[in-house]
PDB file of N, CA and C in Angstrom:
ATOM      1  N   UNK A   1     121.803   6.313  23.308  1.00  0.00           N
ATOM      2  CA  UNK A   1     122.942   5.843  24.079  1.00  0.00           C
ATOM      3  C   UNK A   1     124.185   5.942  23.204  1.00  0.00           C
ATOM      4  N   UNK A   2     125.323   6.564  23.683  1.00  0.00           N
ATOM      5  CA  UNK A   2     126.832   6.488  23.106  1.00  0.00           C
ATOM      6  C   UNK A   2     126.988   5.789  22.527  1.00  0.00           C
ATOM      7  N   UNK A   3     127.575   5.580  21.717  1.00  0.00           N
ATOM      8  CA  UNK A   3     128.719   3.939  21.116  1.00  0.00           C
ATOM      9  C   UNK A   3     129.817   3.695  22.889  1.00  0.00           C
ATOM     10  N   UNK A   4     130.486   4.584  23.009  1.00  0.00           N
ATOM     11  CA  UNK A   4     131.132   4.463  24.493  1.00  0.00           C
ATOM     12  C   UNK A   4     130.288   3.817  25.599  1.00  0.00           C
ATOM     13  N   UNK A   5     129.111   4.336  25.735  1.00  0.00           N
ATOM     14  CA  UNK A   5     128.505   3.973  27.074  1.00  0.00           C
ATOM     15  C   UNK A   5     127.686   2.655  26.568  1.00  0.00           C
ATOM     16  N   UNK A   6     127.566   1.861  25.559  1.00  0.00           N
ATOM     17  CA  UNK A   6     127.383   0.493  24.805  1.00  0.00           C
ATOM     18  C   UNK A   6     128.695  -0.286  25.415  1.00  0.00           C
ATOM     19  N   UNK A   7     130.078   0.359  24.824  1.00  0.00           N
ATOM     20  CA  UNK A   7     131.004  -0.283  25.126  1.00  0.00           C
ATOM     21  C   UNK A   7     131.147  -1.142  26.360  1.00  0.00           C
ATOM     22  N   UNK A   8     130.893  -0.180  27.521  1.00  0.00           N
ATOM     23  CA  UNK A   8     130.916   0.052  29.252  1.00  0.00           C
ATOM     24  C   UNK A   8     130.129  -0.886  29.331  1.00  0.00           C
ATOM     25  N   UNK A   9     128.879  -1.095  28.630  1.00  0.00           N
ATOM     26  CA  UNK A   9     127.921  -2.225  28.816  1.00  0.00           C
ATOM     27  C   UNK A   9     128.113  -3.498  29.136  1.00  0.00           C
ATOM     28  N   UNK A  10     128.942  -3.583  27.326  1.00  0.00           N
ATOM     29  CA  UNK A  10     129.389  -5.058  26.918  1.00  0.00           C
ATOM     30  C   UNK A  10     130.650  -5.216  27.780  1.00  0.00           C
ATOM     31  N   UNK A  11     131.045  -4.398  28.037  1.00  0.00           N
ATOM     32  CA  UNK A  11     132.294  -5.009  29.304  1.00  0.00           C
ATOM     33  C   UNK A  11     131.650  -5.462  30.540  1.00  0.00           C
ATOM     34  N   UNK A  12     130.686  -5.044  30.887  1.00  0.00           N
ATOM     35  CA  UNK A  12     130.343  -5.309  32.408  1.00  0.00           C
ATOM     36  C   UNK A  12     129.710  -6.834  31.998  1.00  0.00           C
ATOM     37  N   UNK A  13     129.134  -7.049  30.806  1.00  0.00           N
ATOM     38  CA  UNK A  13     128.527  -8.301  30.595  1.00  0.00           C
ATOM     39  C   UNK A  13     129.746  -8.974  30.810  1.00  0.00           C
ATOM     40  N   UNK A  14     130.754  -8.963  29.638  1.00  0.00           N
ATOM     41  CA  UNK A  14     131.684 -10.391  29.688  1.00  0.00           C
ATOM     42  C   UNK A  14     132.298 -10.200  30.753  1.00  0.00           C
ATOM     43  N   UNK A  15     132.514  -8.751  31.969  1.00  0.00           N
ATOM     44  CA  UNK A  15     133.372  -9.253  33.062  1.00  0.00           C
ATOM     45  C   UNK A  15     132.598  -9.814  34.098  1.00  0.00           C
ATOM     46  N   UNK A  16     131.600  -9.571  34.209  1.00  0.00           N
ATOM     47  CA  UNK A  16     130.428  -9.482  35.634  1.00  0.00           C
ATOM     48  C   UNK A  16     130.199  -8.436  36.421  1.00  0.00           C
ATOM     49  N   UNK A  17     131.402  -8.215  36.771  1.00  0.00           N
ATOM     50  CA  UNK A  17     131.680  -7.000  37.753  1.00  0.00           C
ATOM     51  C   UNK A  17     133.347  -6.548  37.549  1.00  0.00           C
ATOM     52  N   UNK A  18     133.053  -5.151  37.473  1.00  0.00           N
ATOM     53  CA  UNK A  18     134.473  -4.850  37.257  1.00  0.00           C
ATOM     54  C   UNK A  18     134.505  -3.112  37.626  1.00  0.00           C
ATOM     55  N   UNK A  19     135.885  -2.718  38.145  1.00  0.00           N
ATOM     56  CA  UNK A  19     136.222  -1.088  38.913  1.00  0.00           C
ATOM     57  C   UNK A  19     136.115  -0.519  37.687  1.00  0.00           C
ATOM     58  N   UNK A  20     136.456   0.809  37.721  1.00  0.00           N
ATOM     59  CA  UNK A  20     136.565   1.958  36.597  1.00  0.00           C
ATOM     60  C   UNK A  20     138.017   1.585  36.227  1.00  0.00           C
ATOM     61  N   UNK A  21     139.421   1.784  36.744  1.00  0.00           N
ATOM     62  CA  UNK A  21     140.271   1.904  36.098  1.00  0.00           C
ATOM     63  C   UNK A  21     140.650   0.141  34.816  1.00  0.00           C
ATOM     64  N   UNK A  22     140.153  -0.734  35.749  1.00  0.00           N
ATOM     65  CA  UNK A  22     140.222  -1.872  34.791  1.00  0.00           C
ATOM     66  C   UNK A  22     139.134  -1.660  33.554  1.00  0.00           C
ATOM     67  N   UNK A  23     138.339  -1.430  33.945  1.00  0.00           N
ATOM     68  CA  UNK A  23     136.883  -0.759  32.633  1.00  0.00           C
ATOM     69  C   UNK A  23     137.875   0.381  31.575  1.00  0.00           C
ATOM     70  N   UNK A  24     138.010   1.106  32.407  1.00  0.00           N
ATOM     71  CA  UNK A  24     139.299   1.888  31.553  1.00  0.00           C
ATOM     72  C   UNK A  24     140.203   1.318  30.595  1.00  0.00           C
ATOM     73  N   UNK A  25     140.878   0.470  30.968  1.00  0.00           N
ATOM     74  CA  UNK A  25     141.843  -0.136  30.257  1.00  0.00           C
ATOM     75  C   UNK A  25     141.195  -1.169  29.236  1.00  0.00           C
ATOM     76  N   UNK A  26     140.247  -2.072  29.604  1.00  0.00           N
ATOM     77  CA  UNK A  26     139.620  -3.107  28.575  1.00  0.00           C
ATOM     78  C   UNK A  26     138.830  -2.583  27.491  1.00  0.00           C
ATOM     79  N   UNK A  27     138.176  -1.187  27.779  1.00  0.00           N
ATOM     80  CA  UNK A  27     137.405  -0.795  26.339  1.00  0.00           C
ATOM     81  C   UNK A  27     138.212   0.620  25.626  1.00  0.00           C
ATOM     82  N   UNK A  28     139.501   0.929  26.551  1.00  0.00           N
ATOM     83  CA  UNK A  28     140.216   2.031  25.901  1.00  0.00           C
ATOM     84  C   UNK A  28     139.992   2.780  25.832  1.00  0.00           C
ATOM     85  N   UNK A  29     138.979   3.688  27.158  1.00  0.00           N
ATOM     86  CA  UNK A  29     138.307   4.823  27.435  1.00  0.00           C
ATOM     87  C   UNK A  29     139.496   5.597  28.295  1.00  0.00           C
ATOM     88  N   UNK A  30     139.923   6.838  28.690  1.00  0.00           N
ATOM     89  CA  UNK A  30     140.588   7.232  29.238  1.00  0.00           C
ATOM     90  C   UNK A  30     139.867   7.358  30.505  1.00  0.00           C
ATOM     91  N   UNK A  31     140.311   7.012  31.792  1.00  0.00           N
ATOM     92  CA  UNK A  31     139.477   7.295  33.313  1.00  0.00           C
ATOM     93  C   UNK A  31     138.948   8.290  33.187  1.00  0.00           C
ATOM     94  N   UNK A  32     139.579   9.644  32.791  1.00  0.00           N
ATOM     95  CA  UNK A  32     139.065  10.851  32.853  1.00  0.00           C
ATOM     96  C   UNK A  32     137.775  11.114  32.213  1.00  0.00           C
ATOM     97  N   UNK A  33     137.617   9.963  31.329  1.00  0.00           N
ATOM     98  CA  UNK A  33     136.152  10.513  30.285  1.00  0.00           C
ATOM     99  C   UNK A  33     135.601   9.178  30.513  1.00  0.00           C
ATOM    100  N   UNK A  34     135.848   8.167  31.373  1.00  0.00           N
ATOM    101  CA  UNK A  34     135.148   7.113  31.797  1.00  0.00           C
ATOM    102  C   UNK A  34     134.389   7.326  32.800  1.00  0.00           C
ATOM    103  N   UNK A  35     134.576   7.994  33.909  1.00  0.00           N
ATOM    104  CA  UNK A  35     134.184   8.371  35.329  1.00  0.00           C
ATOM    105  C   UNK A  35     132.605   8.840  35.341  1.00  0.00           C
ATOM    106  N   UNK A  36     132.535   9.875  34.385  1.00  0.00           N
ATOM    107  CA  UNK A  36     131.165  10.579  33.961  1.00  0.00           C
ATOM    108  C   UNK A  36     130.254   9.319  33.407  1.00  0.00           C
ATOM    109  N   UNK A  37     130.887   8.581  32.572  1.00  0.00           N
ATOM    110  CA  UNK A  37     130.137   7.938  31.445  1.00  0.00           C
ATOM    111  C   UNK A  37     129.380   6.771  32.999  1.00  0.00           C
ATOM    112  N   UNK A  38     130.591   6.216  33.472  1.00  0.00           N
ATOM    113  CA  UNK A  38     129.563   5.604  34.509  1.00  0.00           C
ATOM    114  C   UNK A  38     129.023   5.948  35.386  1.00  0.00           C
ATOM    115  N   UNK A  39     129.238   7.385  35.693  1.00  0.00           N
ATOM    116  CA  UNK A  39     127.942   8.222  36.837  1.00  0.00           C
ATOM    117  C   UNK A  39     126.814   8.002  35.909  1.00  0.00           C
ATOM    118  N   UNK A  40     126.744   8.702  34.892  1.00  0.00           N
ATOM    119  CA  UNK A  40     125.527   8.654  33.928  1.00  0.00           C
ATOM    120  C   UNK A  40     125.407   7.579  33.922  1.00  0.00           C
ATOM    121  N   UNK A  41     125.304   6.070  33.481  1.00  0.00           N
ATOM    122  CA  UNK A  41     124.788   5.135  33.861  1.00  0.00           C
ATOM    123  C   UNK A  41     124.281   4.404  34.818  1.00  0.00           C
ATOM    124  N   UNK A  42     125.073   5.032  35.920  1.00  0.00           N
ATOM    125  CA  UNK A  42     124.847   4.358  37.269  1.00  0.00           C
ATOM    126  C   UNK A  42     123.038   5.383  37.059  1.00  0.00           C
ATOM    127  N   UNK A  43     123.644   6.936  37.186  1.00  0.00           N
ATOM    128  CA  UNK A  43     122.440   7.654  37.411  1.00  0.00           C
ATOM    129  C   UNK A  43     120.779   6.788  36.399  1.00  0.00           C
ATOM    130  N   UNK A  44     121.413   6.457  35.054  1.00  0.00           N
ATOM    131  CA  UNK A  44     120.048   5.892  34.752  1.00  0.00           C
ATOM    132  C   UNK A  44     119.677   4.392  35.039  1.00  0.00           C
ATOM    133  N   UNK A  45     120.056   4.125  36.204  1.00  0.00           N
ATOM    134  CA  UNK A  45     119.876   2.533  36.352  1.00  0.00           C
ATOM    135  C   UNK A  45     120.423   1.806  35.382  1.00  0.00           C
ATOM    136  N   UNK A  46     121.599   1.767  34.254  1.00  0.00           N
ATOM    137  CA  UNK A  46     121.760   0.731  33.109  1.00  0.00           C
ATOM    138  C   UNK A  46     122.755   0.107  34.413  1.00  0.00           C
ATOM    139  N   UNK A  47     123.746   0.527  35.464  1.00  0.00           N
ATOM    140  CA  UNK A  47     124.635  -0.481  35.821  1.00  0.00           C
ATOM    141  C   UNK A  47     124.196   0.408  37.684  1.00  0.00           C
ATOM    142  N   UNK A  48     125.152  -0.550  38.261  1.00  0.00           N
ATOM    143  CA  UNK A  48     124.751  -0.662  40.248  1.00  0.00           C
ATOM    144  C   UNK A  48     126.129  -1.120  40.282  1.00  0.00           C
ATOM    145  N   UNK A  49     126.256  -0.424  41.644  1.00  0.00           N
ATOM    146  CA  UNK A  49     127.896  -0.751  42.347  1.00  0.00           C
ATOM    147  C   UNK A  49     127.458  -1.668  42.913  1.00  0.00           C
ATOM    148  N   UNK A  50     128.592  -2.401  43.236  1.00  0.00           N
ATOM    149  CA  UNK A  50     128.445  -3.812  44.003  1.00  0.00           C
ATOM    150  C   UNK A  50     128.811  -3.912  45.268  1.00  0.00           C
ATOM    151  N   UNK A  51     128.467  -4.372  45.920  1.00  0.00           N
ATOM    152  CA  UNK A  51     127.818  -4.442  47.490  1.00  0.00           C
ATOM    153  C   UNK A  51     128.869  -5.660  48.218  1.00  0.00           C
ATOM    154  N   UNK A  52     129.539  -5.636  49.115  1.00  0.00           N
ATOM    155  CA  UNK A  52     130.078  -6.785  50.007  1.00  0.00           C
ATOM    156  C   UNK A  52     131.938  -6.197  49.592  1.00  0.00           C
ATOM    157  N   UNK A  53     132.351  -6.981  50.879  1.00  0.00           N
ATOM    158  CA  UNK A  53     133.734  -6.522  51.232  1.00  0.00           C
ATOM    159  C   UNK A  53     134.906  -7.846  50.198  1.00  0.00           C
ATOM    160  N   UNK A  54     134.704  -8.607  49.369  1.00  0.00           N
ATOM    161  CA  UNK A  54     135.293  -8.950  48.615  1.00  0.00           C
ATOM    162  C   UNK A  54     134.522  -9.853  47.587  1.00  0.00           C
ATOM    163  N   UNK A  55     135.539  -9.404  46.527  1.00  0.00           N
ATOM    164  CA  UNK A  55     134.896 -10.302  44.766  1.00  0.00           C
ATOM    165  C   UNK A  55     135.358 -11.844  44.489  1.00  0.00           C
ATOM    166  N   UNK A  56     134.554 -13.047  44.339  1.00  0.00           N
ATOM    167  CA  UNK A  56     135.168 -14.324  43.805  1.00  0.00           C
ATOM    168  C   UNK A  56     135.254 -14.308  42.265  1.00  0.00           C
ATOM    169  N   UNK A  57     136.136 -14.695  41.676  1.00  0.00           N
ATOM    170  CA  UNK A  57     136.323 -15.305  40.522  1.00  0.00           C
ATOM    171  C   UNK A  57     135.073 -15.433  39.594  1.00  0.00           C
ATOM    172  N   UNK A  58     134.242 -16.291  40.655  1.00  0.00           N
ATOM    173  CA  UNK A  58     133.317 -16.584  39.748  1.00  0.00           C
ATOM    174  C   UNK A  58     132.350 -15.174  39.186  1.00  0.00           C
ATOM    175  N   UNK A  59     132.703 -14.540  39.987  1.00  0.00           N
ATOM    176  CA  UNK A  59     131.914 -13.031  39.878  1.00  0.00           C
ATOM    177  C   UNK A  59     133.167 -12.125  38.468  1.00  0.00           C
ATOM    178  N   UNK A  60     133.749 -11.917  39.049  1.00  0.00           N
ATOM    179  CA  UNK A  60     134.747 -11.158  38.256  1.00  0.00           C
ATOM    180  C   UNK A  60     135.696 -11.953  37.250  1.00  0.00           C
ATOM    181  N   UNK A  61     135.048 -12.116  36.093  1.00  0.00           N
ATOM    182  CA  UNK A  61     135.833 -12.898  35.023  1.00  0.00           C
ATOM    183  C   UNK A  61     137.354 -13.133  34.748  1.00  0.00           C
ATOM    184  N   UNK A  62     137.635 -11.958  35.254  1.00  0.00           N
ATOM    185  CA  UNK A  62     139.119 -11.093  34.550  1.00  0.00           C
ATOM    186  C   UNK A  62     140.015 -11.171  35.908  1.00  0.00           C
ATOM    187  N   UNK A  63     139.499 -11.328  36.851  1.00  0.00           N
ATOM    188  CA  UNK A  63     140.399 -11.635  37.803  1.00  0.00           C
ATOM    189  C   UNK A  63     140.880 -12.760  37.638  1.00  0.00           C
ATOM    190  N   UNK A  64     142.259 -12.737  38.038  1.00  0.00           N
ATOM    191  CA  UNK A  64     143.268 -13.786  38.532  1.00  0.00           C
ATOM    192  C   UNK A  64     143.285 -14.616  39.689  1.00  0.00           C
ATOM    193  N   UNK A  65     142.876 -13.966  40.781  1.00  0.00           N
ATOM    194  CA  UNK A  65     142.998 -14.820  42.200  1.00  0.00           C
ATOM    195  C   UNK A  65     141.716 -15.219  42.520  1.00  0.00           C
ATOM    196  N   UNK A  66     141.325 -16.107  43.521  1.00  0.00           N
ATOM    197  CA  UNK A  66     140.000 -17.204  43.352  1.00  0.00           C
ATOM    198  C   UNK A  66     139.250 -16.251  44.201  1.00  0.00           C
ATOM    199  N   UNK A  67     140.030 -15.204  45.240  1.00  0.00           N
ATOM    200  CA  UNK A  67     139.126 -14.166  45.804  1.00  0.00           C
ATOM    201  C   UNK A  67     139.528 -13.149  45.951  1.00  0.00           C
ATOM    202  N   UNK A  68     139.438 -11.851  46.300  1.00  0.00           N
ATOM    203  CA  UNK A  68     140.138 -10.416  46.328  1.00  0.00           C
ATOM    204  C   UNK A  68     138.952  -9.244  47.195  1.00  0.00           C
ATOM    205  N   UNK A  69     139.900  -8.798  48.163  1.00  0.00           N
ATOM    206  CA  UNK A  69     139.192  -7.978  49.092  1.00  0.00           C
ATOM    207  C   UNK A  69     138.930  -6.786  48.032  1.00  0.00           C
ATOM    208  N   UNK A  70     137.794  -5.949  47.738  1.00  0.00           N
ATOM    209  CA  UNK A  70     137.463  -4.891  47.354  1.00  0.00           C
ATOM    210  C   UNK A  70     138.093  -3.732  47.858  1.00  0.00           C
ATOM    211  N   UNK A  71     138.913  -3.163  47.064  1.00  0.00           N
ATOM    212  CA  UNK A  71     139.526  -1.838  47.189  1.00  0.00           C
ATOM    213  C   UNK A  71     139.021  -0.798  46.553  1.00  0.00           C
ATOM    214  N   UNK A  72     138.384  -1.109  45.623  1.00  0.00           N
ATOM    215  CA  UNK A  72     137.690   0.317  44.723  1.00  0.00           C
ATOM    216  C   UNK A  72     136.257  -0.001  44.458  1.00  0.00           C
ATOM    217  N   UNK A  73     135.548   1.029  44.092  1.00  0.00           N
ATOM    218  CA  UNK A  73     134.269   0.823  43.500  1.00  0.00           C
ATOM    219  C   UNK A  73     133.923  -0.144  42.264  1.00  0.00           C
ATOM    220  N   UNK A  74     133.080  -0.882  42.477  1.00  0.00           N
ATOM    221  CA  UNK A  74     132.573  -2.396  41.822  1.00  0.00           C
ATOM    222  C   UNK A  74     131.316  -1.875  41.242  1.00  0.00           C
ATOM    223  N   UNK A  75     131.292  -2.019  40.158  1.00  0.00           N
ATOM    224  CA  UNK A  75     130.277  -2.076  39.268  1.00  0.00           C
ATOM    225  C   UNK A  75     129.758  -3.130  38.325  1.00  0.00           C
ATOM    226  N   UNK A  76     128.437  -3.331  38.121  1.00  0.00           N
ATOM    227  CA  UNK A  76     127.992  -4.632  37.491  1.00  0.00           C
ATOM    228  C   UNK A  76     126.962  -3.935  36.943  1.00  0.00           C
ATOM    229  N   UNK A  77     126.108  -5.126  35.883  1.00  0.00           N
ATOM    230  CA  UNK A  77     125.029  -4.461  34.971  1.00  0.00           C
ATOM    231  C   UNK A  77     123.625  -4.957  35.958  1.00  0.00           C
ATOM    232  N   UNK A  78     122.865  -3.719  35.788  1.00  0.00           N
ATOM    233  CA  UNK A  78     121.624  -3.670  36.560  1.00  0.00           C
ATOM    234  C   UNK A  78     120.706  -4.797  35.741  1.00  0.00           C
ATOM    235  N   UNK A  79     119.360  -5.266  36.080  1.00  0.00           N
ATOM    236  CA  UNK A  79     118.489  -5.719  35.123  1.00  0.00           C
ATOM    237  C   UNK A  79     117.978  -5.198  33.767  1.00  0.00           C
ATOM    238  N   UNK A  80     117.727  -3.432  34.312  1.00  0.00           N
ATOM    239  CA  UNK A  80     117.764  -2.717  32.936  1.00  0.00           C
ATOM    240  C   UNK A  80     119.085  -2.855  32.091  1.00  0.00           C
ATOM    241  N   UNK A  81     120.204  -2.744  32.531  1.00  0.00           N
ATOM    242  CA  UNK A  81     121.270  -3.047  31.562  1.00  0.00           C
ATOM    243  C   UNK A  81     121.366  -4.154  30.763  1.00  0.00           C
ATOM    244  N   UNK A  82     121.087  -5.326  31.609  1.00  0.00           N
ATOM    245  CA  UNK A  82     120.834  -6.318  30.813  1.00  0.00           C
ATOM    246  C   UNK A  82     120.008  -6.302  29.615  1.00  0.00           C
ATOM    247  N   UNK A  83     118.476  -5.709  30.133  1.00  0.00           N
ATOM    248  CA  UNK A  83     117.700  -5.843  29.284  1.00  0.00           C
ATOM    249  C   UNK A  83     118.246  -4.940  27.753  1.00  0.00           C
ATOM    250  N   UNK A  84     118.801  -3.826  28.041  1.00  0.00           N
ATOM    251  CA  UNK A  84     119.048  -2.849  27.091  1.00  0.00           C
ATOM    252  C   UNK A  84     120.084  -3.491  25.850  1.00  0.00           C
ATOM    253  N   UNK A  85     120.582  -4.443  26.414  1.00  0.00           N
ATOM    254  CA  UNK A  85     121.934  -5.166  25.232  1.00  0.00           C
ATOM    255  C   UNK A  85     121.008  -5.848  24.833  1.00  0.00           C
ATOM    256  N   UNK A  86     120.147  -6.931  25.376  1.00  0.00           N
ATOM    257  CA  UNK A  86     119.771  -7.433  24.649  1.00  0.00           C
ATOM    258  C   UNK A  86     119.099  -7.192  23.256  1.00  0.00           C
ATOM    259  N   UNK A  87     118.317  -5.555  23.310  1.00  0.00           N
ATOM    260  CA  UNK A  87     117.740  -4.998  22.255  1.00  0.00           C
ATOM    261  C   UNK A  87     118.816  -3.622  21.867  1.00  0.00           C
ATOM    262  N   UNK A  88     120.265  -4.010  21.643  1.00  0.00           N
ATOM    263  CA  UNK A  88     121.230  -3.269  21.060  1.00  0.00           C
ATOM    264  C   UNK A  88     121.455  -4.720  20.073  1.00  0.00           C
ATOM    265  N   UNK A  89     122.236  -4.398  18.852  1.00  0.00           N
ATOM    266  CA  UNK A  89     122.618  -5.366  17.605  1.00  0.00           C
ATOM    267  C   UNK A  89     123.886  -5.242  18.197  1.00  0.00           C
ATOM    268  N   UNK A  90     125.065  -6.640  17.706  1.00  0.00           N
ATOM    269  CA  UNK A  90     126.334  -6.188  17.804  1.00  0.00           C
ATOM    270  C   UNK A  90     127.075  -6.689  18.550  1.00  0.00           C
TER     271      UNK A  90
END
């Protein structure tokens, strides 16, 4: 696994759920070379888009408002993702 696609990891942990362009900006990946990195993950089960027509707070760390209708693709860490940090150091 990348050092990058680790990164993507540990972001989805401390956010919960979070789009590509905010993922973009918090681990300092450019969209353009982020996009792939989370097909390839999505493709190996480490993370899953998220499902339902808006995100609470309690879900999305990094949000500001207590709820927000979903406009872009939502991504969160699968069980394998989880499991995989746990046996990454760091």
């Amino acid at each position: 696994m990348s050092p990058e696609e680790v990164l993507v990891l540990r972001h989805l942990r401390l956010a919960g759920i979070d789009y590509a362009t905010s993922i973009s900006i918090h681990v300092k990946i450019p969209l353009q070379r982020l996009l792939p990195i989370l097909d390839k993950l999505e493709q190996e089960n480490f993370i899953e888009k998220a499902h339902g027509k808006s995100i609470k707070r309690s879900k999305a760390k990094f949000k500001l408002a207590k709820e927000v209708h979903k406009h872009h693709t939502y991504y969160k860490l699968s069980r394998k993702g989880r499991l995989i940090l746990k046996n990454i150091r760091g």
